[in-house]
Protein backbone atom coordinates (compact mmCIF):
# COMPACT_ATOMS: atom_id res chain seq x y z
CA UNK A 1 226.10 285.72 88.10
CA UNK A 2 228.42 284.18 85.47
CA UNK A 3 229.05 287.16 83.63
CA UNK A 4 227.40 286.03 80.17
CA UNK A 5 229.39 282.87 80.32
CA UNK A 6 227.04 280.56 79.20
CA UNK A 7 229.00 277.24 79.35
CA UNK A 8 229.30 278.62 83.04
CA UNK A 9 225.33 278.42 83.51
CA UNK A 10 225.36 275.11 82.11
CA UNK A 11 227.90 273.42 84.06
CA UNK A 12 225.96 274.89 87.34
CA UNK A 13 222.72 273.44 85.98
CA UNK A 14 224.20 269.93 85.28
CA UNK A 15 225.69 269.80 88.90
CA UNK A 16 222.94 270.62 91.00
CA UNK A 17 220.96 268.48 88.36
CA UNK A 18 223.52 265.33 89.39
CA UNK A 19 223.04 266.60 92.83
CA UNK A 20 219.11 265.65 92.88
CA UNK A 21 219.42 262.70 90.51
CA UNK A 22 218.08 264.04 87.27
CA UNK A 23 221.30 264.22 85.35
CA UNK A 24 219.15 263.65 82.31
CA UNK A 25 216.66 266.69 82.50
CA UNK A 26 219.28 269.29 81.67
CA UNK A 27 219.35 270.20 78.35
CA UNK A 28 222.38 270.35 75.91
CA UNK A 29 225.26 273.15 75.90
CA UNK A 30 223.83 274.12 72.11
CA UNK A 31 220.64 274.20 73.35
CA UNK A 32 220.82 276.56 75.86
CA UNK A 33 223.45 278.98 73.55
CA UNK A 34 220.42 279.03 71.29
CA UNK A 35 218.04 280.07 74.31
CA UNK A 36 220.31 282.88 75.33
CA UNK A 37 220.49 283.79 71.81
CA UNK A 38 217.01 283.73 70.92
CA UNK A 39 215.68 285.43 74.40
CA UNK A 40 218.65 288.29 74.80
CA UNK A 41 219.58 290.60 72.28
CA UNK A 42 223.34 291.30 71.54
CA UNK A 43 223.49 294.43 73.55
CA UNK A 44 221.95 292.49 76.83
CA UNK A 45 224.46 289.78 76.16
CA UNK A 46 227.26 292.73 75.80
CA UNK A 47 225.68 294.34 78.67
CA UNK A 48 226.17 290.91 80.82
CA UNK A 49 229.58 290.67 80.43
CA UNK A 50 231.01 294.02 79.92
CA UNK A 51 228.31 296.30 81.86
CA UNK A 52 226.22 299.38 80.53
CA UNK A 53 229.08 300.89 78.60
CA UNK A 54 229.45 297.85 76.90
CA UNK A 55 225.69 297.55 76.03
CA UNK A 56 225.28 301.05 74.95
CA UNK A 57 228.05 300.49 72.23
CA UNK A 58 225.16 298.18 70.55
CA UNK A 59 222.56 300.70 70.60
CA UNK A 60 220.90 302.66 68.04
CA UNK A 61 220.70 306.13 67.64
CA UNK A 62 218.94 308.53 66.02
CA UNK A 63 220.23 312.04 64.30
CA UNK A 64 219.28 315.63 64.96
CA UNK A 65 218.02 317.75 61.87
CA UNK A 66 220.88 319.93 59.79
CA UNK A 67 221.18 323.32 61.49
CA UNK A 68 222.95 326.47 60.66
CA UNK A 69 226.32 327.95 61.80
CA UNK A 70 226.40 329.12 65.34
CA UNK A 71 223.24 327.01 66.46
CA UNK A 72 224.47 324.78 68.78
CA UNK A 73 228.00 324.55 70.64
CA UNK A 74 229.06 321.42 72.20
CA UNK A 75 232.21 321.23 74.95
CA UNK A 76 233.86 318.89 76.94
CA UNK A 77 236.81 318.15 78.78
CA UNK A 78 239.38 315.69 77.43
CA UNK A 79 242.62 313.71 79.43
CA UNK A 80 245.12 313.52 77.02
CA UNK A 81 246.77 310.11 77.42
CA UNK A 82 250.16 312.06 76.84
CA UNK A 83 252.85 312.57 79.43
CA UNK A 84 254.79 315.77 78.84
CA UNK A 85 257.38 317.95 80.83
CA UNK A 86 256.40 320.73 82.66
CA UNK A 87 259.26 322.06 84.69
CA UNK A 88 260.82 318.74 85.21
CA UNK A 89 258.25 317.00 85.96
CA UNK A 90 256.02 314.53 84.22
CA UNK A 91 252.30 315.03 83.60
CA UNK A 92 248.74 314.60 81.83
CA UNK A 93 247.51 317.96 80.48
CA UNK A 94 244.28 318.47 79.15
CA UNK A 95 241.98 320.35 76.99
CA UNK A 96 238.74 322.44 76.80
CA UNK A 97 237.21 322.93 73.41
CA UNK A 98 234.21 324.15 71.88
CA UNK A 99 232.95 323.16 68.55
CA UNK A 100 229.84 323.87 66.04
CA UNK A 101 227.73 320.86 65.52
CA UNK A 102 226.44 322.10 62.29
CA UNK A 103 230.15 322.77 60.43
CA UNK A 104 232.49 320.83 62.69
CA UNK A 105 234.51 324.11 63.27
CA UNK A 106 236.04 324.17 66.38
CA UNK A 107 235.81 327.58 68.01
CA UNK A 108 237.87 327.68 71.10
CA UNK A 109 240.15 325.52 73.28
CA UNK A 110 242.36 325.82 76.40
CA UNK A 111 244.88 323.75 77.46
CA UNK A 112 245.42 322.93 81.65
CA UNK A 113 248.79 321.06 82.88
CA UNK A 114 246.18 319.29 84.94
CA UNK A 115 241.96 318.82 85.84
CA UNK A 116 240.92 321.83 84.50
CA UNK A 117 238.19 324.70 86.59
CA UNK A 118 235.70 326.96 85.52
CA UNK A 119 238.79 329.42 84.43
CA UNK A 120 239.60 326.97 81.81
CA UNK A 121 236.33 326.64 80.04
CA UNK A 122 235.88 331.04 80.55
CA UNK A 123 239.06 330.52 78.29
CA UNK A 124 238.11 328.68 75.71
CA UNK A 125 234.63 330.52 75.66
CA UNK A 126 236.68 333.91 75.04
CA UNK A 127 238.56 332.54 72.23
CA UNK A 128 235.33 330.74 71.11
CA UNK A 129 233.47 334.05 71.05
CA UNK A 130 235.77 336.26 69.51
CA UNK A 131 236.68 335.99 66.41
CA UNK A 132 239.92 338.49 66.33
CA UNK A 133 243.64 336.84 65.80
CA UNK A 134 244.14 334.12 66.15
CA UNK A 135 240.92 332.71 67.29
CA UNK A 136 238.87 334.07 64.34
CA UNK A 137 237.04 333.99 61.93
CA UNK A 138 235.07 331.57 63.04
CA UNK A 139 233.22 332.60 66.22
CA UNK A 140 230.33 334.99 67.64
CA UNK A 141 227.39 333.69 69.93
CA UNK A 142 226.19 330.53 69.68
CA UNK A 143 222.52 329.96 70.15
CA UNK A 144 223.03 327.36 72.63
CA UNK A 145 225.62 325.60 74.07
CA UNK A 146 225.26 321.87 75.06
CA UNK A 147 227.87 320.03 77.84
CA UNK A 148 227.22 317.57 80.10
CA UNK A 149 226.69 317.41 84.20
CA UNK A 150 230.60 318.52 84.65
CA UNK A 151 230.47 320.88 87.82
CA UNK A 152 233.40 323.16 85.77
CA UNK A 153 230.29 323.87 83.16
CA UNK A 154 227.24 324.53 85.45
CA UNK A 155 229.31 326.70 87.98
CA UNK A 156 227.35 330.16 88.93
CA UNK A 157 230.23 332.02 87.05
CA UNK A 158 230.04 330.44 83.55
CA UNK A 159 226.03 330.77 83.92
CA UNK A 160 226.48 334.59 84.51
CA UNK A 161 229.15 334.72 82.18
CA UNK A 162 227.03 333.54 79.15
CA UNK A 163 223.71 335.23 80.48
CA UNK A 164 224.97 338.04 80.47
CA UNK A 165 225.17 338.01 75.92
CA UNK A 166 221.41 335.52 76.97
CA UNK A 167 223.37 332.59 75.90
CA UNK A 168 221.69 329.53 77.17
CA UNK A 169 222.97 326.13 78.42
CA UNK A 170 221.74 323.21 77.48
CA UNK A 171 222.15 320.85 80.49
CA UNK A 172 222.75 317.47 79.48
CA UNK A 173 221.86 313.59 81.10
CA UNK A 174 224.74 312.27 83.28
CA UNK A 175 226.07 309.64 80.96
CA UNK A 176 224.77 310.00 78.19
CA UNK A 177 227.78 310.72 76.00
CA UNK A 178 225.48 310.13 72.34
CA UNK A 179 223.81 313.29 73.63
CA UNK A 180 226.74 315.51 72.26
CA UNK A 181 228.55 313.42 69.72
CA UNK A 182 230.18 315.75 67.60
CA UNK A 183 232.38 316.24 70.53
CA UNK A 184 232.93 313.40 71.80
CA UNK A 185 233.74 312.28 68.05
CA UNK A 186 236.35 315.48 68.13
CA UNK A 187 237.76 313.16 71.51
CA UNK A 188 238.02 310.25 69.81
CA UNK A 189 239.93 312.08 66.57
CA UNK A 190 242.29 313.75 68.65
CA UNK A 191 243.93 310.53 69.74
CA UNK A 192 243.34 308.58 66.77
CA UNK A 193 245.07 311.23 64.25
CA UNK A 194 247.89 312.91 66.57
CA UNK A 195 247.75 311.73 70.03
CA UNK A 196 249.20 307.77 69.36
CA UNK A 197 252.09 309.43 67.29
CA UNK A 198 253.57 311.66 70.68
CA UNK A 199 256.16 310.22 72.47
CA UNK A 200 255.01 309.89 75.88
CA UNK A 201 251.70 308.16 74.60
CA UNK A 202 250.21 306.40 77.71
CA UNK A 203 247.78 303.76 75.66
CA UNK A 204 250.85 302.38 73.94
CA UNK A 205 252.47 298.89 75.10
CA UNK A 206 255.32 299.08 76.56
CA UNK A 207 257.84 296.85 78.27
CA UNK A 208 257.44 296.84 82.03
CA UNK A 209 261.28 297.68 82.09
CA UNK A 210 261.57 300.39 80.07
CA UNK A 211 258.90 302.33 81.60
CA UNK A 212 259.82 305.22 84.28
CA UNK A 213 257.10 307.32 85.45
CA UNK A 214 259.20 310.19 86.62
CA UNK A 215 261.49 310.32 83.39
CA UNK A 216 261.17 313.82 81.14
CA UNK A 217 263.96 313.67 79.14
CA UNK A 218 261.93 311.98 75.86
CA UNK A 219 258.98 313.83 76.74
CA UNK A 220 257.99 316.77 74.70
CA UNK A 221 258.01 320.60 76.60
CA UNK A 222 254.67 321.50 77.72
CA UNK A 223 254.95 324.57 75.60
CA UNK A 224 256.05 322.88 72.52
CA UNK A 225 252.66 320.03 73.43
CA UNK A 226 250.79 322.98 73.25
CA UNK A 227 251.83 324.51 70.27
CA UNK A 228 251.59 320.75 68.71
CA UNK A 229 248.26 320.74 70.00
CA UNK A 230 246.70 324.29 68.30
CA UNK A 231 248.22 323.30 65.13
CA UNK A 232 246.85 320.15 64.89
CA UNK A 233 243.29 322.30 65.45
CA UNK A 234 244.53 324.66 62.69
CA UNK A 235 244.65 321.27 60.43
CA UNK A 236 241.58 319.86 61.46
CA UNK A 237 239.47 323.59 60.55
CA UNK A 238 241.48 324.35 57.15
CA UNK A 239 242.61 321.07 55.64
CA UNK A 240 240.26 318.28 57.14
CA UNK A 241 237.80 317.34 55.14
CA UNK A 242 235.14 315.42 57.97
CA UNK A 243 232.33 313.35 56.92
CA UNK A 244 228.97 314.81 57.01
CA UNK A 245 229.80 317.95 55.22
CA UNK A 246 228.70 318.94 52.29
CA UNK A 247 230.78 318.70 48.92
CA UNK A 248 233.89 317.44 51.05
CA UNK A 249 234.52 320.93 52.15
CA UNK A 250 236.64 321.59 55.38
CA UNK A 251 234.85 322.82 58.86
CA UNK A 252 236.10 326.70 58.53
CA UNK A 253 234.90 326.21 54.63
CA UNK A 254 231.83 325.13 55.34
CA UNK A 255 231.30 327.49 58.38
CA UNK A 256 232.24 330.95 55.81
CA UNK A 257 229.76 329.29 53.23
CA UNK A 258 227.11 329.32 55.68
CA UNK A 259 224.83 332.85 54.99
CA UNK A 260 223.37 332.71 58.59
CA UNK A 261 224.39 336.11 60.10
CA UNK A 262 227.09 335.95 62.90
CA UNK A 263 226.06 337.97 66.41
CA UNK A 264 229.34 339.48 67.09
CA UNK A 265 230.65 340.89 70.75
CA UNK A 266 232.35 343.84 70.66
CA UNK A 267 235.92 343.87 71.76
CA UNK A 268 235.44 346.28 74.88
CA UNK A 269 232.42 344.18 76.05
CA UNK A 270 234.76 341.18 76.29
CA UNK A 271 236.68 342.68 79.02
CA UNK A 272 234.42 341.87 81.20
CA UNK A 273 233.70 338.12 80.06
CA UNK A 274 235.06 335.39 82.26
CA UNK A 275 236.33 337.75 84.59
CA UNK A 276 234.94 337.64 88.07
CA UNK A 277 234.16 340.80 89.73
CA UNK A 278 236.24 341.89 93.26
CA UNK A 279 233.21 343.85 94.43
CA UNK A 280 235.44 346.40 96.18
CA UNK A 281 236.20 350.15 95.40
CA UNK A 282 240.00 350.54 95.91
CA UNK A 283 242.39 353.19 95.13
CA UNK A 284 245.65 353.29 93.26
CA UNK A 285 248.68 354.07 96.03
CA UNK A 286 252.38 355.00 95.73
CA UNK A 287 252.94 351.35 95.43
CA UNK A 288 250.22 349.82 93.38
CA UNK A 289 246.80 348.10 93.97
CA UNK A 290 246.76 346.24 97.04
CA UNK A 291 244.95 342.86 96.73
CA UNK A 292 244.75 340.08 98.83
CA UNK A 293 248.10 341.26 100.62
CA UNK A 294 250.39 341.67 97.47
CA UNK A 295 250.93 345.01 95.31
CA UNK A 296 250.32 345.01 91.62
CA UNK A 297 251.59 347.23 89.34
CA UNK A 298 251.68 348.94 85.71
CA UNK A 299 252.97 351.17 83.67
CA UNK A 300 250.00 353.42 82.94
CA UNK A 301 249.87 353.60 86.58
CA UNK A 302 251.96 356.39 86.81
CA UNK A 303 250.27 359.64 87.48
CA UNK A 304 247.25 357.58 88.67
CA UNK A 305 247.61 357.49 92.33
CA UNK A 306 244.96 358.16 94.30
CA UNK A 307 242.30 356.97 91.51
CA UNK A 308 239.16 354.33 92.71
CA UNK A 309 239.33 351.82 90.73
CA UNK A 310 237.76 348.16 90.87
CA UNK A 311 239.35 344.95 89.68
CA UNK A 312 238.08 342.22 88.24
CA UNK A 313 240.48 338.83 87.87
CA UNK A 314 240.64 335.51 85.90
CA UNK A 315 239.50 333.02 88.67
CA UNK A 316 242.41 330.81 90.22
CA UNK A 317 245.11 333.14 88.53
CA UNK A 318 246.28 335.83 90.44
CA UNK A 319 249.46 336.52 88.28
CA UNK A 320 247.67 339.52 86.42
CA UNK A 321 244.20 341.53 87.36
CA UNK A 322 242.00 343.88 85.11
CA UNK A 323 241.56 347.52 86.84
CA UNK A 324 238.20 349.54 85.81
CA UNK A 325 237.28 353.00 86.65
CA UNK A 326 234.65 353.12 89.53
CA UNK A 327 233.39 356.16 88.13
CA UNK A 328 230.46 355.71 85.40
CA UNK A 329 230.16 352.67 83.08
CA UNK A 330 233.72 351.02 84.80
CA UNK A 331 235.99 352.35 81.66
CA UNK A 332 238.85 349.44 81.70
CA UNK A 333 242.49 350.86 82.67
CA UNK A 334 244.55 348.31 81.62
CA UNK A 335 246.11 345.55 83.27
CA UNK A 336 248.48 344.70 86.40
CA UNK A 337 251.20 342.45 87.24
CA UNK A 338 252.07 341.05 90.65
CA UNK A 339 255.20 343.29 91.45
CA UNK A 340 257.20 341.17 93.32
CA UNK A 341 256.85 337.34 91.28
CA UNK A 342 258.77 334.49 92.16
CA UNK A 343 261.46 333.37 89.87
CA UNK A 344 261.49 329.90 88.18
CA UNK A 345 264.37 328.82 90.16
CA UNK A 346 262.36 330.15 93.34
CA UNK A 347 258.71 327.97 92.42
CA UNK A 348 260.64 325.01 91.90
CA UNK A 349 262.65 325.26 94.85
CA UNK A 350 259.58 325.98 96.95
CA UNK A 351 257.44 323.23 95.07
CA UNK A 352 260.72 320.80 96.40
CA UNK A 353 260.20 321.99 99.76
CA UNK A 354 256.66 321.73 99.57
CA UNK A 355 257.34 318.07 98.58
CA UNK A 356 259.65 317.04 101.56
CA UNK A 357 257.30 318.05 103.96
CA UNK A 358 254.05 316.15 102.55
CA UNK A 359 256.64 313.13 102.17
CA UNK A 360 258.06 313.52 106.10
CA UNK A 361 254.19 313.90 107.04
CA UNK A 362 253.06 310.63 105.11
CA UNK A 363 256.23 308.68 106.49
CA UNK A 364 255.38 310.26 110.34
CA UNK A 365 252.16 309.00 110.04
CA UNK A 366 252.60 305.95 108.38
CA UNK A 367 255.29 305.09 111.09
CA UNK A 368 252.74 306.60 114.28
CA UNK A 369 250.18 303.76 112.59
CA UNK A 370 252.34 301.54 112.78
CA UNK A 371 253.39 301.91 116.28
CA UNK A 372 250.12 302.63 117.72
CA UNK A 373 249.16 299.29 116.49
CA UNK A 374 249.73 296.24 119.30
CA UNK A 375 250.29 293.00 117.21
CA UNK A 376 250.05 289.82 119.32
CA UNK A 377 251.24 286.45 119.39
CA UNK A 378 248.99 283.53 117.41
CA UNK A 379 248.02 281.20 120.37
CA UNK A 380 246.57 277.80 120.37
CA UNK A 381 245.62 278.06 124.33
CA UNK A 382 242.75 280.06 125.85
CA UNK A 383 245.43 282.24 127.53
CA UNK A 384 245.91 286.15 127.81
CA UNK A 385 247.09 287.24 124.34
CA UNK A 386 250.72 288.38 124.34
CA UNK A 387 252.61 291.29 122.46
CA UNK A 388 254.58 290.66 119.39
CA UNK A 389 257.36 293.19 120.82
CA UNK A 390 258.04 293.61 124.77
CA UNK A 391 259.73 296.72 125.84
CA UNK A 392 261.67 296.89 129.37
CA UNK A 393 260.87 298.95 131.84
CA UNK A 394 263.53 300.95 131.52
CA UNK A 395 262.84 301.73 127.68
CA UNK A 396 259.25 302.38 128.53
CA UNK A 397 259.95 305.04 131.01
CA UNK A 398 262.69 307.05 128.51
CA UNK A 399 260.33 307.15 125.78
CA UNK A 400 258.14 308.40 127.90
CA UNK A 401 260.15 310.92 129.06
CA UNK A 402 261.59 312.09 126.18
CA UNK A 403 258.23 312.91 124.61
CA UNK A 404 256.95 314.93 128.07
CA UNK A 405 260.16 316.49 128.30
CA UNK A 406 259.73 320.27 127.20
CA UNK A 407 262.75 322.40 127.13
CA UNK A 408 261.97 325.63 127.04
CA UNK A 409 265.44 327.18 127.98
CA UNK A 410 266.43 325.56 125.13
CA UNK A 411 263.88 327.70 123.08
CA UNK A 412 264.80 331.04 124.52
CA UNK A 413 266.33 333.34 122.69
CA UNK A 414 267.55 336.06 125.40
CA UNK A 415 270.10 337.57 122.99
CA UNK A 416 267.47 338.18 119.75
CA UNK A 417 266.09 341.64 121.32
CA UNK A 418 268.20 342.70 124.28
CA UNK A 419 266.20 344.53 127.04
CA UNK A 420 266.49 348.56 127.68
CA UNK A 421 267.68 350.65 130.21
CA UNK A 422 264.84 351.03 132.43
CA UNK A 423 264.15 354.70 133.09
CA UNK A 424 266.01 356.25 136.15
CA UNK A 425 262.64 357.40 138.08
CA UNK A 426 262.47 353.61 138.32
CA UNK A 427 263.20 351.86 141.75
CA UNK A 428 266.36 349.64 141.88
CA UNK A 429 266.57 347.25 144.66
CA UNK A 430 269.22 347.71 147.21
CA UNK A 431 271.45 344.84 147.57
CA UNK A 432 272.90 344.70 151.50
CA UNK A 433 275.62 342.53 152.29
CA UNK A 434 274.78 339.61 154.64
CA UNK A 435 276.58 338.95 157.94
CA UNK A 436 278.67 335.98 158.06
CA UNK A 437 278.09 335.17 161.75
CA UNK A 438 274.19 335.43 161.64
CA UNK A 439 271.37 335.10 159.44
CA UNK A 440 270.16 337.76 156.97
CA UNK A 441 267.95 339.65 158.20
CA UNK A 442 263.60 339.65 158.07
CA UNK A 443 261.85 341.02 155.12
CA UNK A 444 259.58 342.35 157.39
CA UNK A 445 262.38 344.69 158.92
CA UNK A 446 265.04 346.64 157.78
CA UNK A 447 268.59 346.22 159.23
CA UNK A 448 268.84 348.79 161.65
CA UNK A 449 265.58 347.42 163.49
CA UNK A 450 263.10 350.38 162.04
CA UNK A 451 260.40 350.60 159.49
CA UNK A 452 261.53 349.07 155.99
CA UNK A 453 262.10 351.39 153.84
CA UNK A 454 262.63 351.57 150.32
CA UNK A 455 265.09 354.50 148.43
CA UNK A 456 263.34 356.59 146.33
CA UNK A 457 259.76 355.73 147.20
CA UNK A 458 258.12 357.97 150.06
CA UNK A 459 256.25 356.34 153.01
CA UNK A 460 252.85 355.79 152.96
């Protein structure tokens, strides 16, 4: 109840002993510290004031047996605690990586403006499995690769993507972040070594003043972040020298020392790897592929019109698209570009639009809560309770009014097509003049006094 406060406990045990007039059967403050102290270990008393993470930090641990190169992969996601610009605005990125437990290499990483998806760890699982520039030499097929409960990880597409080279993965305990500590020790480097020294670092104190969320100008490009970022990972695999290792030897070192063989993946067969399949046959036209109601388009296109093809693309990217050949083993064509791309100047003005409107909706609704909420009067009488605001009559019945009132002449827009000629086998209606004296005449009869008749349309 007190948190692990235990001057707290014994204050509540001398009052309610005061209460029921034994003030003397309560025993001392150091007497009870040395209870606690005796009867809950320092992880329980951690645990009591801080919660489970804070008793976990007292726990022991035990560690896995030496393994070879390519074993085991561990990944994770990582927030960087950096705010950087991307296109004028300020924001988090952060980064999927992959590394080997047994030589602290690490294999692959992607970098997201924002939470990465399963596209982000496909990415860094391409560049962790190849081992051409610049993501080589380090690389291949790991024997297993070990994450934790993160939905991005167990999605159906990276489980087909890695079963397809029978790569399996090792599901991990929610919460149980000793479970894969070489990367979660890569986390804690990251910040510790090159994170704190950024400008934009969001752990470091600041004065309350001088802080302005939406400001970019200090911040560092999210290209240049990036770049900062990879070389930072070039450091850490060719000039680090990590504990654990043997002979003080770096992680790529140690990882080309290592005689284990390395199961490589041919180039070709990583066209298909964290790309998902369309599952359509389509056909090059005069204008492209057609996909989800845009044209892409290529150079090696030309001459190819008419060909069945079958895409596969990157998933939540739809900037580029791989085309195969539907005929035999699905040779790869090459890739496509969306023909018609928005400009910079074009996705930032539409992001500003985009931006107005969510902010008009949140103030419209905040203001329709806010009316449709009757506040009242405090009263001190058992009376009716009264409104906070009265309207008059009169104001009542305009608003009112004003929200039924629908104009649709207003909406009209007779002069946007204007109507034919009708043909001339149609009808017209005869106009007659009307008498002044009497007045006009039935529509059941015609003038004259006969049958009505109509020009241009026999009797029936």
């Amino acid at each position: 109840m007190w948190g692990g406060n235990v001057a707290a406990v014994h204050r509540e045990l001398v009052a309610e002993a005061r209460a029921a007039g034994d003030p003397e059967g309560v025993p001392s403050l150091a007497t009870l510290q040395r209870a606690v102290a005796r009867d809950l270990s320092v992880g329980e008393r951690a645990g009591l004031k801080g919660g489970e993470a804070a008793r976990r930090r007292y726990d022991v641990y035990g560690k896995r047996p030496p393994t070879h190169r390519n074993a085991c992969w561990e990944g994770d996601h990582k927030r960087i605690p950096v705010r950087v610009d991307l296109e004028g605005s300020a924001v988090c990125p952060w980064v999927t990586w992959f590394i080997d437990v047994a030589t602290k290499v690490i294999v692959g990483v992607a970098v997201t403006p924002h939470q990465p998806a399963r596209d982000a760890v496909l990415a860094a699982l391409r560049a962790a499995i190849s081992r051409t520039e610049p993501y080589g030499p380090a690389g291949g097929l790991p024997g297993v690769v070990r994450v934790d409960r993160g939905k991005e990880f167990l999605c159906r597409t990276v489980e087909r993507a890695l079963g397809v080279f029978a790569v399996p993965v090792d599901d991990l305990p929610a919460y149980k972040p000793y479970r894969k500590g070489t990367v979660e020790a890569l986390n804690g480097a990251v910040e510790e070594m090159l994170l704190v020294s950024l400008p934009g670092y969001t752990h470091r104190a600041r004065p309350a003043q001088a802080y302005r969320p939406d400001a970019v100008e200090d911040l560092l490009p999210y290209p240049d972040f990036v770049q900062v970022l990879l070389d930072w990972v070039a450091w850490w695999n060719t000039a680090h020298h990590p504990a654990g290792l043997a002979d003080e030897m770096t992680p790529l070192a140690a990882w080309e020392a290592d005689p284990t063989p390395v199961e490589e993946v041919a180039e070709g067969r990583l066209a298909f790897f964290a790309l998902e399949d369309d599952g359509r046959l389509r056909k090059i036209t005069t204008k492209g592929i057609s996909w989800r109601r845009r044209f892409y388009i290529a150079p090696w296109m030309a001459g190819n019109a008419g060909t069945r093809i079958r895409l596969r693309y990157l998933p939540h990217y739809d900037g580029q698209i791989e085309v195969f050949s539907a005929e035999g083993w699905g040779r790869h064509l090459g890739s496509a570009y969306l023909a018609q791309a928005a400009t910079l100047e074009q996705r930032r003005a539409l992001s500003s639009v985009r931006e107005n409107k969510a902010r008009r909706l949140k103030a419209d609704l905040k203001a329709a809560e806010k009316l449709r909420r009757t506040r009242y009067a405090a009263t001190t009488t058992p009376a009716a309770p009264r409104p906070r605001r009265t309207a008059t009559a009169a104001q009542a019945e305009a608003e009112i009014a004003q929200a039924r009132a629908v104009d649709l002449a207003a909406r009209a827009l007779p002069d946007l097509i204007p109507p034919r000629e009708p043909p001339s086998s149609w009808a017209r209606p005869v106009v007659r003049p009307r008498s002044a004296a009497g007045p006009p005449p039935d529509a059941g009869e015609a003038a004259d006094g006969g049958s009505p008749e109509t020009p241009g349309v026999p009797e029936q």
